[in-house]
C-alpha atoms as a PDB file:
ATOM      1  CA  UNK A   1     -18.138   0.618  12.943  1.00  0.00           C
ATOM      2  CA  UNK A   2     -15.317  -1.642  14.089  1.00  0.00           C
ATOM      3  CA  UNK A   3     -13.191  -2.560  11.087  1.00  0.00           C
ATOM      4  CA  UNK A   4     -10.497  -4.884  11.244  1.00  0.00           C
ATOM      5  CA  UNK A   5      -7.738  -3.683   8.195  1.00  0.00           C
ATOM      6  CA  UNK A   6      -5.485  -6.302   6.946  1.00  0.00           C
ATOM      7  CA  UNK A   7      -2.306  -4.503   5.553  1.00  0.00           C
ATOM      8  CA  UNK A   8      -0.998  -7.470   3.489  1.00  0.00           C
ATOM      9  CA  UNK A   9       2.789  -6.944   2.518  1.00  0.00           C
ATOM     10  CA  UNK A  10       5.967  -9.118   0.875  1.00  0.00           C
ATOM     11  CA  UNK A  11       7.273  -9.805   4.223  1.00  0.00           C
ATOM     12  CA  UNK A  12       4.499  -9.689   6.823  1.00  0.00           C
ATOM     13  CA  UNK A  13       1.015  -9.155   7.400  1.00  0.00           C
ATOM     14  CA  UNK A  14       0.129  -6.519   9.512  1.00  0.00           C
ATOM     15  CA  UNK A  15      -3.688  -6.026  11.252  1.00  0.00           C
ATOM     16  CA  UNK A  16      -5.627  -3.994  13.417  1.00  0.00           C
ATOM     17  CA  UNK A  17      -8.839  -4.019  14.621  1.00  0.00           C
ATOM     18  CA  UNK A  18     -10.819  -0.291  16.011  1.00  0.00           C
ATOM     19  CA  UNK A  19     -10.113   0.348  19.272  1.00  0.00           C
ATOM     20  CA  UNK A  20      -6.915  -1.416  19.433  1.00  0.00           C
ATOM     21  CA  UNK A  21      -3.626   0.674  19.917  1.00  0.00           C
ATOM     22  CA  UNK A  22      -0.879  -1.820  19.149  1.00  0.00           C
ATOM     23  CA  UNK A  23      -0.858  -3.902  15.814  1.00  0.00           C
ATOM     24  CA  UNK A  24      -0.455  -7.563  15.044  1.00  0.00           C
ATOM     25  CA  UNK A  25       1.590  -8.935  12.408  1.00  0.00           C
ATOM     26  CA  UNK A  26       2.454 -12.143  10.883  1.00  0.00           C
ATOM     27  CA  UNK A  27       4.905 -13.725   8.472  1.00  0.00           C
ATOM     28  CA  UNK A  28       4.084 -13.321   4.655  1.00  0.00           C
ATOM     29  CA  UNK A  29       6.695 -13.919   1.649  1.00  0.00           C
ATOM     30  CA  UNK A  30       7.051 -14.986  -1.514  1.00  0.00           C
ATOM     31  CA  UNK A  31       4.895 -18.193  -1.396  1.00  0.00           C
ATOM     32  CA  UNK A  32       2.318 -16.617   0.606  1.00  0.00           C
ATOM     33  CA  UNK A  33      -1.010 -17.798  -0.239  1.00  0.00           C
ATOM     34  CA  UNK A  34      -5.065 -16.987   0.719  1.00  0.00           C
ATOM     35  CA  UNK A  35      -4.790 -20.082   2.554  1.00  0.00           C
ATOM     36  CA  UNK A  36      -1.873 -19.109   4.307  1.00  0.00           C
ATOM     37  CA  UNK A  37      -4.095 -15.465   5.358  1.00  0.00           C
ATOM     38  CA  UNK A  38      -6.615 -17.828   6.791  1.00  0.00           C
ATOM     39  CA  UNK A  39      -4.379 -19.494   8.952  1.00  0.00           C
ATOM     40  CA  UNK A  40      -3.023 -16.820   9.755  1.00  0.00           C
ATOM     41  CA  UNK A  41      -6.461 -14.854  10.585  1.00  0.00           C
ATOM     42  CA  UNK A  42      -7.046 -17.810  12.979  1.00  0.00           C
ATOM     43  CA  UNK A  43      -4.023 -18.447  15.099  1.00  0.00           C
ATOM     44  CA  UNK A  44      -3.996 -14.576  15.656  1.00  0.00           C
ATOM     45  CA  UNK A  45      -7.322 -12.792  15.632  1.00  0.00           C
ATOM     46  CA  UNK A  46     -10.241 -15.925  15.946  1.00  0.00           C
ATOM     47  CA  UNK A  47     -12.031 -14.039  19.041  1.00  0.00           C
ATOM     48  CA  UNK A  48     -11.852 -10.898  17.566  1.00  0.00           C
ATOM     49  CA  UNK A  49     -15.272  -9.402  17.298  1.00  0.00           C
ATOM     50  CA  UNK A  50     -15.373  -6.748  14.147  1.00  0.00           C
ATOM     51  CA  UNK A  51     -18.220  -5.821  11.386  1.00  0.00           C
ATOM     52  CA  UNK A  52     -16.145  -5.196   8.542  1.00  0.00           C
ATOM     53  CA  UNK A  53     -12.592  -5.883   7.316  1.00  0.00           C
ATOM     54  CA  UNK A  54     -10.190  -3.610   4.687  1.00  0.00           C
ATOM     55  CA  UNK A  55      -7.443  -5.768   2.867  1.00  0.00           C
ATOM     56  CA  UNK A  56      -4.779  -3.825   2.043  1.00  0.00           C
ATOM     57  CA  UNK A  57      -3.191  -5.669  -0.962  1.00  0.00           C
ATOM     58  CA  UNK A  58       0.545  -5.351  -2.846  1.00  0.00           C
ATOM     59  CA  UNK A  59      -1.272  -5.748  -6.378  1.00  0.00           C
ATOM     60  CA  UNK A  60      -4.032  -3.476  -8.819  1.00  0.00           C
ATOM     61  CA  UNK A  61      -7.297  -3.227  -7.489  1.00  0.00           C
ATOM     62  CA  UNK A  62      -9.795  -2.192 -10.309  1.00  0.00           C
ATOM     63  CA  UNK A  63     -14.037  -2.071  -8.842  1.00  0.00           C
ATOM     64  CA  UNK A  64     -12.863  -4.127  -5.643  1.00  0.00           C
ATOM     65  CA  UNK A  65     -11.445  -7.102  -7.647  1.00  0.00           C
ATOM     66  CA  UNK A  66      -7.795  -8.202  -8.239  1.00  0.00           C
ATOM     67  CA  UNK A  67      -7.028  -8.205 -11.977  1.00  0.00           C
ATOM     68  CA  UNK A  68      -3.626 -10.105 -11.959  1.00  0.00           C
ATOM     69  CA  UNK A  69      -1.525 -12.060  -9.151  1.00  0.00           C
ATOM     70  CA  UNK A  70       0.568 -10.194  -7.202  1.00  0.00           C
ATOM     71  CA  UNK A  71       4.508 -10.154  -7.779  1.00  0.00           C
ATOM     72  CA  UNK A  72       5.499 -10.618  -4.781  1.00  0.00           C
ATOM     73  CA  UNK A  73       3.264 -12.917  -2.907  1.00  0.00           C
ATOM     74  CA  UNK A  74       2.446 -16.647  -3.978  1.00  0.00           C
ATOM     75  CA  UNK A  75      -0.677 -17.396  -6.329  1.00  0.00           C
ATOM     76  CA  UNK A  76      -4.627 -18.358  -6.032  1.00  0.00           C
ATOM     77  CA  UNK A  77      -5.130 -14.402  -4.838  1.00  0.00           C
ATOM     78  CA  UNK A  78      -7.366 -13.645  -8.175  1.00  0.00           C
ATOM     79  CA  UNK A  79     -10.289 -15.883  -7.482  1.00  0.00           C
ATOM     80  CA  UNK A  80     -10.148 -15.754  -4.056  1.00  0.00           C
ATOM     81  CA  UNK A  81     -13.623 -14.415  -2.294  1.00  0.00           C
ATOM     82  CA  UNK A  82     -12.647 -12.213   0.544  1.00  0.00           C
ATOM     83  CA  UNK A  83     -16.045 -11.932   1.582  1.00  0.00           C
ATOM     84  CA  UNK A  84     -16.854 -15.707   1.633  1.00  0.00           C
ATOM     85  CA  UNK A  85     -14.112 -16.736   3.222  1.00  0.00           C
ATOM     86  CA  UNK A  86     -13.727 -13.844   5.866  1.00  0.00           C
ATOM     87  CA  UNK A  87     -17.170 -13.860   6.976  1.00  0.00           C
ATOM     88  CA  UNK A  88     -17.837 -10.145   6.678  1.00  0.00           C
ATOM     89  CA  UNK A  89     -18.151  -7.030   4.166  1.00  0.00           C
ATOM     90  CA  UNK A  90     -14.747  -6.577   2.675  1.00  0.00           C
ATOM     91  CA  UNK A  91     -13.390  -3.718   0.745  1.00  0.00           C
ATOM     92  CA  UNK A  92     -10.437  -4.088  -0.922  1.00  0.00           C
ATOM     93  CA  UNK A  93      -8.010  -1.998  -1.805  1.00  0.00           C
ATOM     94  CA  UNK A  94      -4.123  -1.470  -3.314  1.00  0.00           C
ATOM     95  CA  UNK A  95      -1.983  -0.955  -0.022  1.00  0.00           C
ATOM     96  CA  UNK A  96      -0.439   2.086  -1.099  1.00  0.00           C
ATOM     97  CA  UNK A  97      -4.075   3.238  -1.636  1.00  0.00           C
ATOM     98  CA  UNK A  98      -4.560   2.205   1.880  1.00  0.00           C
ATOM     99  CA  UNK A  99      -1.798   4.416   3.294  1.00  0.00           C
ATOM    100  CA  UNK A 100      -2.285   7.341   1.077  1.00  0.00           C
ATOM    101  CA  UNK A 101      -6.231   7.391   2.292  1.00  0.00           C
ATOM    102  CA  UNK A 102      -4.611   7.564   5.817  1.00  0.00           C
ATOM    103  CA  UNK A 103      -2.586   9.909   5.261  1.00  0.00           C
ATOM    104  CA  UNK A 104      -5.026  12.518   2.804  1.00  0.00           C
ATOM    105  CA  UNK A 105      -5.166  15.994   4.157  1.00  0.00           C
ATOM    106  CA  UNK A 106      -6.811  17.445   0.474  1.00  0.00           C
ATOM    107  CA  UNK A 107      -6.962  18.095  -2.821  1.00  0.00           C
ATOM    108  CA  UNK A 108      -4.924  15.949  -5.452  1.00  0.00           C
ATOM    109  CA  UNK A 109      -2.229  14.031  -3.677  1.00  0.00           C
ATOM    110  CA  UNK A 110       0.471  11.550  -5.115  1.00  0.00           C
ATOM    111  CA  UNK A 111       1.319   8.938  -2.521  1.00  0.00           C
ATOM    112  CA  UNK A 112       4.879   6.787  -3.157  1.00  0.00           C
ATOM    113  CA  UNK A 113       5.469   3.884  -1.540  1.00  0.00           C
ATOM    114  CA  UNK A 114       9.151   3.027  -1.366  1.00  0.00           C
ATOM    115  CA  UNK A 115       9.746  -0.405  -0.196  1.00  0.00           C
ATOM    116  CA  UNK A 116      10.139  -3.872  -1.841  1.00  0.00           C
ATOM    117  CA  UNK A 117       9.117  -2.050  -4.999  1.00  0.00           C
ATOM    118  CA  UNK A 118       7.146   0.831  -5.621  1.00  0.00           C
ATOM    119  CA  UNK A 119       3.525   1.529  -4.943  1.00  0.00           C
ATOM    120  CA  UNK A 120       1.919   4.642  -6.082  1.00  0.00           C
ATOM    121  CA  UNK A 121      -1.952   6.007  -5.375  1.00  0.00           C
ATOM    122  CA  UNK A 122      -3.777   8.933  -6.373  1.00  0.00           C
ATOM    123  CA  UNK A 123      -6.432  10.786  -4.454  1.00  0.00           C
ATOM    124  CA  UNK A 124      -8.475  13.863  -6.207  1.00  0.00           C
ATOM    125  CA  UNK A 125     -10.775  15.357  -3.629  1.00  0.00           C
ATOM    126  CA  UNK A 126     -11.818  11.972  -1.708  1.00  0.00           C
ATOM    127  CA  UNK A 127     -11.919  10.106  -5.651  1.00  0.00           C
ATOM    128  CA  UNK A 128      -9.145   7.339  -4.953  1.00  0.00           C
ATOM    129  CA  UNK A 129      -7.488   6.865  -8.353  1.00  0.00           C
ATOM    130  CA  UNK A 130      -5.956   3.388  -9.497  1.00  0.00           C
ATOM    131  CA  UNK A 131      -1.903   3.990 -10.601  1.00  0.00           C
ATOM    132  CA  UNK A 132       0.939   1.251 -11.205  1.00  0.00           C
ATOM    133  CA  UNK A 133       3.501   3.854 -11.706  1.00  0.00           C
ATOM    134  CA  UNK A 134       5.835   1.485 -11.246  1.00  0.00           C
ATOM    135  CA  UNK A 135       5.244   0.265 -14.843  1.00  0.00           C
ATOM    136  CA  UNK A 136       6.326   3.673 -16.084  1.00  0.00           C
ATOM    137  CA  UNK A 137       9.596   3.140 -18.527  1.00  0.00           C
ATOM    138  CA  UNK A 138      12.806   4.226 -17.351  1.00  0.00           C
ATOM    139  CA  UNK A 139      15.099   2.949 -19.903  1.00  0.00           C
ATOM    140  CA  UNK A 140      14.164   0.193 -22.897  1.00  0.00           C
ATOM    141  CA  UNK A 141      15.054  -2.422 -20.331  1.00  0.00           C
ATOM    142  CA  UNK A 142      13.827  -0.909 -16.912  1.00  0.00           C
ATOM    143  CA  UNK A 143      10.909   0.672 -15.175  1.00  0.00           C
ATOM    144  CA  UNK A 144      11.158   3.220 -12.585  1.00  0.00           C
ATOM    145  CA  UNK A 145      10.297   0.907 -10.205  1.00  0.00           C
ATOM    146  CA  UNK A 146      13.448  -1.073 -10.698  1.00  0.00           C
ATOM    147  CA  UNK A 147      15.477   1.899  -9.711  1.00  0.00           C
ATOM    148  CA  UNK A 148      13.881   2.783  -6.341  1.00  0.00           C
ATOM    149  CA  UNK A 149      13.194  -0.346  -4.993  1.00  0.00           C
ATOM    150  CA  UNK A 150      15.143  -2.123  -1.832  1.00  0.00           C
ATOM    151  CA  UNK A 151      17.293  -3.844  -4.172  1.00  0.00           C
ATOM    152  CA  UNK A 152      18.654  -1.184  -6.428  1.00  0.00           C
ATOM    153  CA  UNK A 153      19.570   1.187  -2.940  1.00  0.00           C
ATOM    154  CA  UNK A 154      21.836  -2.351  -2.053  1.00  0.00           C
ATOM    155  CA  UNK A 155      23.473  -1.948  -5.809  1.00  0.00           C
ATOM    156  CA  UNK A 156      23.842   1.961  -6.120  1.00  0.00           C
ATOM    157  CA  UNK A 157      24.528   2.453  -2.147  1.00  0.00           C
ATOM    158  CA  UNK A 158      22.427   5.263  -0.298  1.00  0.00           C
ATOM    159  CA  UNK A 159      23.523   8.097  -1.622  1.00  0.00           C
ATOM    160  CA  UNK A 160      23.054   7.470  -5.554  1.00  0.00           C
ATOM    161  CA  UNK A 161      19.727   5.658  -4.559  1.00  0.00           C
ATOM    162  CA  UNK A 162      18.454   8.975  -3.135  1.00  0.00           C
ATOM    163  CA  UNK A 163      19.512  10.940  -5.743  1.00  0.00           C
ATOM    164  CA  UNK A 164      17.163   8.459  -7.961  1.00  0.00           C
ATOM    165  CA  UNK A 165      14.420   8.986  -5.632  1.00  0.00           C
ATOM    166  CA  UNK A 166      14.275  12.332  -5.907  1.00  0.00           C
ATOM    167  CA  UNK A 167      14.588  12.612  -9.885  1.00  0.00           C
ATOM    168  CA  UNK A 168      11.870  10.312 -10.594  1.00  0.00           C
ATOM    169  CA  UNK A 169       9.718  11.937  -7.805  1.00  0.00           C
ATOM    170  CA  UNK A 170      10.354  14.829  -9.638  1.00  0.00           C
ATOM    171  CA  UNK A 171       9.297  13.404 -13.048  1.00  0.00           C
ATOM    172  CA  UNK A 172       6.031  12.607 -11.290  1.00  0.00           C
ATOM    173  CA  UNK A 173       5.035  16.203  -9.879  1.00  0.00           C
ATOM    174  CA  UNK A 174       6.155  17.231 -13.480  1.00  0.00           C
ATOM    175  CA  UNK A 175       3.567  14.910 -15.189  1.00  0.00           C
ATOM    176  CA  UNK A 176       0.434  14.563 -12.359  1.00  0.00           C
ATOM    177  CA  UNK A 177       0.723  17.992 -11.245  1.00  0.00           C
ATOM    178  CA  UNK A 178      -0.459  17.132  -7.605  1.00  0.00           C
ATOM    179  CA  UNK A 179      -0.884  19.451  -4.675  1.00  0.00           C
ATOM    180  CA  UNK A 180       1.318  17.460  -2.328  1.00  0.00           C
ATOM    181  CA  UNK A 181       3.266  14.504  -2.292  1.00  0.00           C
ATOM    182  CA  UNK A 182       3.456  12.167   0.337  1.00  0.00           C
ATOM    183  CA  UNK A 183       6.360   9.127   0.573  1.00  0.00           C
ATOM    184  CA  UNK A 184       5.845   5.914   2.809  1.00  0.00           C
ATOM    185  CA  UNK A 185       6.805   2.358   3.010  1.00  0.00           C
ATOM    186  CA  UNK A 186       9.611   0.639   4.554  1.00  0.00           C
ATOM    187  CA  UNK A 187      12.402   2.490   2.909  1.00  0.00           C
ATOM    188  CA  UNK A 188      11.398   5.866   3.308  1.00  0.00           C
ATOM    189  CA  UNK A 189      13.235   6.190   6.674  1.00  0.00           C
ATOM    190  CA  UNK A 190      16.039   5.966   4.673  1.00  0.00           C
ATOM    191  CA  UNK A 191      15.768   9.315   2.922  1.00  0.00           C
ATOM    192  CA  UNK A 192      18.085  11.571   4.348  1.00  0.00           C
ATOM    193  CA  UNK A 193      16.399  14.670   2.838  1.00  0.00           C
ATOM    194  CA  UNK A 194      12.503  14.488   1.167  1.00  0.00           C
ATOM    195  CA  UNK A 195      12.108  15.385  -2.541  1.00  0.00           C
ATOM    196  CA  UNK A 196      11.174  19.396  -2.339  1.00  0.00           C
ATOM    197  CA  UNK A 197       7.570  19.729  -0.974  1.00  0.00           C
ATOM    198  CA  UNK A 198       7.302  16.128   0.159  1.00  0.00           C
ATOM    199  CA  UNK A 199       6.002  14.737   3.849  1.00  0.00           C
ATOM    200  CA  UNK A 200       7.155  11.547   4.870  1.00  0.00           C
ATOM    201  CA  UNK A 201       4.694   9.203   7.001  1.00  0.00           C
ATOM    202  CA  UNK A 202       5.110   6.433   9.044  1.00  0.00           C
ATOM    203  CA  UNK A 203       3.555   2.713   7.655  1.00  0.00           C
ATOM    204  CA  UNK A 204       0.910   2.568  10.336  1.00  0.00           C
ATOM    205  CA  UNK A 205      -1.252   5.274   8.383  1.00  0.00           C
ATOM    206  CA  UNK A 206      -2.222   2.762   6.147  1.00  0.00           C
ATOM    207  CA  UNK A 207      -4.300   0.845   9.200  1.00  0.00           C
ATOM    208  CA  UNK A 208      -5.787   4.710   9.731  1.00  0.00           C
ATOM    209  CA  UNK A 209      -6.405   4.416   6.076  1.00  0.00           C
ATOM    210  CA  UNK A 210      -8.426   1.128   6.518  1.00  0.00           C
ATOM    211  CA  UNK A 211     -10.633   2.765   8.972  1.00  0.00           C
ATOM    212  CA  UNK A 212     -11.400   5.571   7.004  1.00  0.00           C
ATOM    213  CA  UNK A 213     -12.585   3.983   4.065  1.00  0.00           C
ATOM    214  CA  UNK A 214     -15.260   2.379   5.666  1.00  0.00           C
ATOM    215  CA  UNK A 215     -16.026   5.695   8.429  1.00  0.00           C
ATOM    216  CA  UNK A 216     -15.476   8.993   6.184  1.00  0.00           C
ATOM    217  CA  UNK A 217     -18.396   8.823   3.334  1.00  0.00           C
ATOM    218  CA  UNK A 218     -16.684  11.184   1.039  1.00  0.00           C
ATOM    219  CA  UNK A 219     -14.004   8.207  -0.196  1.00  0.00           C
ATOM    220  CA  UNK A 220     -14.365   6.874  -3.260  1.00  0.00           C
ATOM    221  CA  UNK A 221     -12.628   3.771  -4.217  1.00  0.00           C
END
């Protein structure tokens, strides 16, 4: 099946289609709209020829539907019919969901996304599991989110950043008891050393990721 995969993000849009090797992205940000993906879609892809499309997308998915707006991106996203207005089957799916499916090698894995914020996904033999870890309380006034994401590492400076990294990635193995643990997103290149037992992997496992969820049966979104 050819599958184009939308990997929809806070500062660009990133897409594939199968059979291509190099990726095409576009602008996103904080204003970014469904109307602006459409434009998008058809100054950079209108004569590409695909069956099905995975969107990638920096919010909750619960049963393939978007439950709130996302935080980062502009508005209109929750009543907005991907299949209608793409043309095609569409399965959508939490982009750190995305990557972690791309990057699944077995068994339970916990899949952080360090980047803008902090995306999280769970995957129990093929059974994708629906997390917003980032919620999780870190003081009375602060999630753990808040003190991994791009802007904290600005305000603590590498080193102390790290060091939070790798204490609240601990606090996760503690709690979900996974198998392996797997870090992505923009800032992960930024880790001088990986949380024990971790594997870092680049972003472009979550267009793999896209692919798969269409081509390897035993996924379960």
């Amino acid at each position: 099946m050819k599958v184009l995969v939308l990997d929809i993000g806070g500062s660009n849009v990133k897409m594939r289609m199968t059979g291509q090797e190099e990726r095409t992205k576009f602008s996103s940000g904080p204003a970014f709209t469904p109307q602006d993906l459409l434009a998008g879609l058809k100054e950079h892809a209108a004569d590409w020829d695909y069956e099905a499309v995975t969107v990638g997308f920096p919010a909750p998915v619960l049963a393939g539907r978007l439950p709130r707006e996302p935080k980062h991106l502009g508005g209109g996203w929750t009543d907005f019919d991907f299949e209608k207005e793409l043309g095609k089957p569409v399965k959508l799916i939490n982009d750190a969901a995305m990557q972690a499916v791309g990057s699944y090698e077995g068994g339970r894995t916990l899949f952080l996304s360090l980047g803008t914020g902090l995306g999280s996904a769970l995957i129990s033999d093929y059974h994708v599991i629906a997390t917003e870890l980032c919620e999780l309380r870190w003081s009375k006034s602060s999630t753990i989110e808040s003190q991994v994401a791009k802007a904290k590492k600005k305000h603590l400076g590498p080193k102390r950043w790290e060091e939070r990294v790798h204490l609240i990635v601990e606090m996760l193995r503690k709690s979900l008891l996974p198998d392996s643990i797997v870090i992505g997103g923009g800032e992960a290149k930024h880790l001088k050393e990986l949380p024990a037992g971790a594997r870092r992997v680049d972003n472009d496992m979550a267009l793999e990721g896209g692919e798969a969820v269409w081509n390897e049966p035993r996924f379960q979104l």
